[in-house]
PDB file of N, CA and C in Angstrom:
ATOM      1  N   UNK A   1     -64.334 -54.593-124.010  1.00  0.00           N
ATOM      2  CA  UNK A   1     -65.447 -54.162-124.865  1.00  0.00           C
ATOM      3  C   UNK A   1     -64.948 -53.924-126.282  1.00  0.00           C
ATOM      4  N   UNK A   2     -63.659 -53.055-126.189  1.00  0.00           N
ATOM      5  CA  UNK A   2     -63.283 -53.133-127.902  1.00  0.00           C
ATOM      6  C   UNK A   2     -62.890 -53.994-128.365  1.00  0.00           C
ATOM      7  N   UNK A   3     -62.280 -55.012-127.444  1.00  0.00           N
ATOM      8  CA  UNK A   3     -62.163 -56.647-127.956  1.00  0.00           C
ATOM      9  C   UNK A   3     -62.692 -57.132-129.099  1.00  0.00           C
ATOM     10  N   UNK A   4     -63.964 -57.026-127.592  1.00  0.00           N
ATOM     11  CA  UNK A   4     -64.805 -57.593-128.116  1.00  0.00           C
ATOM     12  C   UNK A   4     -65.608 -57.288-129.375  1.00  0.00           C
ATOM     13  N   UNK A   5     -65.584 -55.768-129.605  1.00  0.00           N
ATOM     14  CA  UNK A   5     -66.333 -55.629-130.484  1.00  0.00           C
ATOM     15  C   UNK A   5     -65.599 -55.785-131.739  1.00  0.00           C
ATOM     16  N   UNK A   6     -64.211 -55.760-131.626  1.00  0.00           N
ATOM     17  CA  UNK A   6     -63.396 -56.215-133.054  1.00  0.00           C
ATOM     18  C   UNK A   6     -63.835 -57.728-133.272  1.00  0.00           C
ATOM     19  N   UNK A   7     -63.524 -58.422-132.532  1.00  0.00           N
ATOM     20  CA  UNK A   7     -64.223 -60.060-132.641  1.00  0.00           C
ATOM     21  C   UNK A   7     -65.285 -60.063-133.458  1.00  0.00           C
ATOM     22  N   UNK A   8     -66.114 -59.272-132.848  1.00  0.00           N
ATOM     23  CA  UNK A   8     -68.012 -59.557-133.445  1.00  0.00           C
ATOM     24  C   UNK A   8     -67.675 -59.000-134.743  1.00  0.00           C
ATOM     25  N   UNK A   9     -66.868 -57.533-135.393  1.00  0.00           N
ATOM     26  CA  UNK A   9     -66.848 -57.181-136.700  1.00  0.00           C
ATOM     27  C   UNK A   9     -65.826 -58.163-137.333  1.00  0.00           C
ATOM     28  N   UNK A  10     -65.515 -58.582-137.021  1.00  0.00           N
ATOM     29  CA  UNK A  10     -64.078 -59.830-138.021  1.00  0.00           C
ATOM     30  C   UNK A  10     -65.266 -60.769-138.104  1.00  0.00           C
ATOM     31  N   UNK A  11     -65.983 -61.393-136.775  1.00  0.00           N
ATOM     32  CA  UNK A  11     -66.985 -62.554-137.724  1.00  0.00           C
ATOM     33  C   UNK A  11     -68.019 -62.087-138.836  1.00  0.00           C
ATOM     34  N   UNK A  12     -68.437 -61.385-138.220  1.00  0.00           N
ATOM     35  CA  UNK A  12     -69.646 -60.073-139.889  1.00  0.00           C
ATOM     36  C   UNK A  12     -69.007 -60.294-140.915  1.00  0.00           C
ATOM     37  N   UNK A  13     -67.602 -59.588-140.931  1.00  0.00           N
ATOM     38  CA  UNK A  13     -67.124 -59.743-142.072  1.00  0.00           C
ATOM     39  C   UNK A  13     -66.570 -60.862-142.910  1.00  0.00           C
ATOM     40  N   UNK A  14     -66.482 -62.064-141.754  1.00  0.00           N
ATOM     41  CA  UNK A  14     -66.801 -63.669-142.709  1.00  0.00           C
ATOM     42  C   UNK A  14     -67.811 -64.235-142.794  1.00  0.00           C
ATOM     43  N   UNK A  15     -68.685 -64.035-141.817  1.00  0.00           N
ATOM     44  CA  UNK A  15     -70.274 -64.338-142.482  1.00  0.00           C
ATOM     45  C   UNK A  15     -71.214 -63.766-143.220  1.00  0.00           C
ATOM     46  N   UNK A  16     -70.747 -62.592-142.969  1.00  0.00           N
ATOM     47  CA  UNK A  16     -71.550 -61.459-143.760  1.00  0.00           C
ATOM     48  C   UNK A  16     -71.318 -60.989-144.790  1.00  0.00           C
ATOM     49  N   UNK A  17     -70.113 -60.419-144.743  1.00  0.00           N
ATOM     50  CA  UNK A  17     -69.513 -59.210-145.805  1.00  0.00           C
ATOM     51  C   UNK A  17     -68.861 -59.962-147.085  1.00  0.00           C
ATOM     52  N   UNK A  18     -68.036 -60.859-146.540  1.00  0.00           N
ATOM     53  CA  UNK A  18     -67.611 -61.539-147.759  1.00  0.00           C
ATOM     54  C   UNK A  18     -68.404 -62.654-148.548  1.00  0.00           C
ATOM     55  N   UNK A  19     -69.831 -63.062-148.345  1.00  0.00           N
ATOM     56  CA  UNK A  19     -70.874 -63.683-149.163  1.00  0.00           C
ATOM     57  C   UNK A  19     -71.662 -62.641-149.915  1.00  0.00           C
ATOM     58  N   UNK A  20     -71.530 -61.409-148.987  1.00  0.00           N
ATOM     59  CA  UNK A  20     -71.731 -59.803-149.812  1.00  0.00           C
ATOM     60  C   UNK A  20     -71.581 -59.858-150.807  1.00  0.00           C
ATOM     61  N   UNK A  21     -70.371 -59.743-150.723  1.00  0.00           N
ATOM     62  CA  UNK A  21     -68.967 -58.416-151.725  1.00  0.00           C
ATOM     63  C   UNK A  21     -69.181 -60.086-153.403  1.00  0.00           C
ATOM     64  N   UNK A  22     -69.479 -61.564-153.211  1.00  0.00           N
ATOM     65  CA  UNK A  22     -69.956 -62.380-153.727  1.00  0.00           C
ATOM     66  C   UNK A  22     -70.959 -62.308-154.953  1.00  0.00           C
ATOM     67  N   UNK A  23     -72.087 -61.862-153.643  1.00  0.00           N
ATOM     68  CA  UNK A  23     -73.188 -61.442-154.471  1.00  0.00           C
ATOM     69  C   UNK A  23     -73.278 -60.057-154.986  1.00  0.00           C
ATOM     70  N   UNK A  24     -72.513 -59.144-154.959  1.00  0.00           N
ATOM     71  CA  UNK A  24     -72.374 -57.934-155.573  1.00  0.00           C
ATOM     72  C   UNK A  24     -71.329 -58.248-156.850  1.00  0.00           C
ATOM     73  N   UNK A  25     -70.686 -59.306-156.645  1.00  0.00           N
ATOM     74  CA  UNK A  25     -69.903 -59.856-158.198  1.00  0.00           C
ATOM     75  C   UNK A  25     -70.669 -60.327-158.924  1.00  0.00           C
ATOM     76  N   UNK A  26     -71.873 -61.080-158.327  1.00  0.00           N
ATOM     77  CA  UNK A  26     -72.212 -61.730-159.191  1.00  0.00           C
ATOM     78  C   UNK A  26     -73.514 -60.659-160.406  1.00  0.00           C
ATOM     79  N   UNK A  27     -73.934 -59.786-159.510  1.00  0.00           N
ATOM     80  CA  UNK A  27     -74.961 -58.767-159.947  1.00  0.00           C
ATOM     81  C   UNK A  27     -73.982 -57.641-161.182  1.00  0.00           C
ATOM     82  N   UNK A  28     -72.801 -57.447-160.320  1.00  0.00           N
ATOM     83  CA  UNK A  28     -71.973 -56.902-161.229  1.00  0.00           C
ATOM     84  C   UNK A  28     -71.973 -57.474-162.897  1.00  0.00           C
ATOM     85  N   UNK A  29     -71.846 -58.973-162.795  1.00  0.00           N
ATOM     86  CA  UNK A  29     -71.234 -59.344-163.832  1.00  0.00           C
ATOM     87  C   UNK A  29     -73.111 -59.614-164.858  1.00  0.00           C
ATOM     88  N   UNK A  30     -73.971 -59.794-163.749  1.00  0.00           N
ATOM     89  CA  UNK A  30     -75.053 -60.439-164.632  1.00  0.00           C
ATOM     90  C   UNK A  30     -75.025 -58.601-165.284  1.00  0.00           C
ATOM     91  N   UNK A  31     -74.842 -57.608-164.654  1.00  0.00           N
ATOM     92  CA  UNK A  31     -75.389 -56.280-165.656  1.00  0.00           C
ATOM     93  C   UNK A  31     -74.800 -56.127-166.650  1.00  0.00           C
ATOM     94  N   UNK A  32     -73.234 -56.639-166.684  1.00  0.00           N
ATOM     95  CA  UNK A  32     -72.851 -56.700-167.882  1.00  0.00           C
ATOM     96  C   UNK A  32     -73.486 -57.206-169.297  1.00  0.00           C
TER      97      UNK A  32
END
């Protein structure tokens, strides 16, 4: 089960989090 659930948060965090952390650069930079 904690395997598993490290598995499922490592994929989040390449499908998810790091197109994130992307679009929070990019908002970052347009406020500039």
């Amino acid at each position: 089960m904690v395997e598993y659930q490290t598995a499922k948060d490592n994929v989040d965090r390449i499908l998810g989090v790091a197109p994130l952390e992307k679009e929070l650069e990019k908002k970052k930079e347009f406020h500039r």
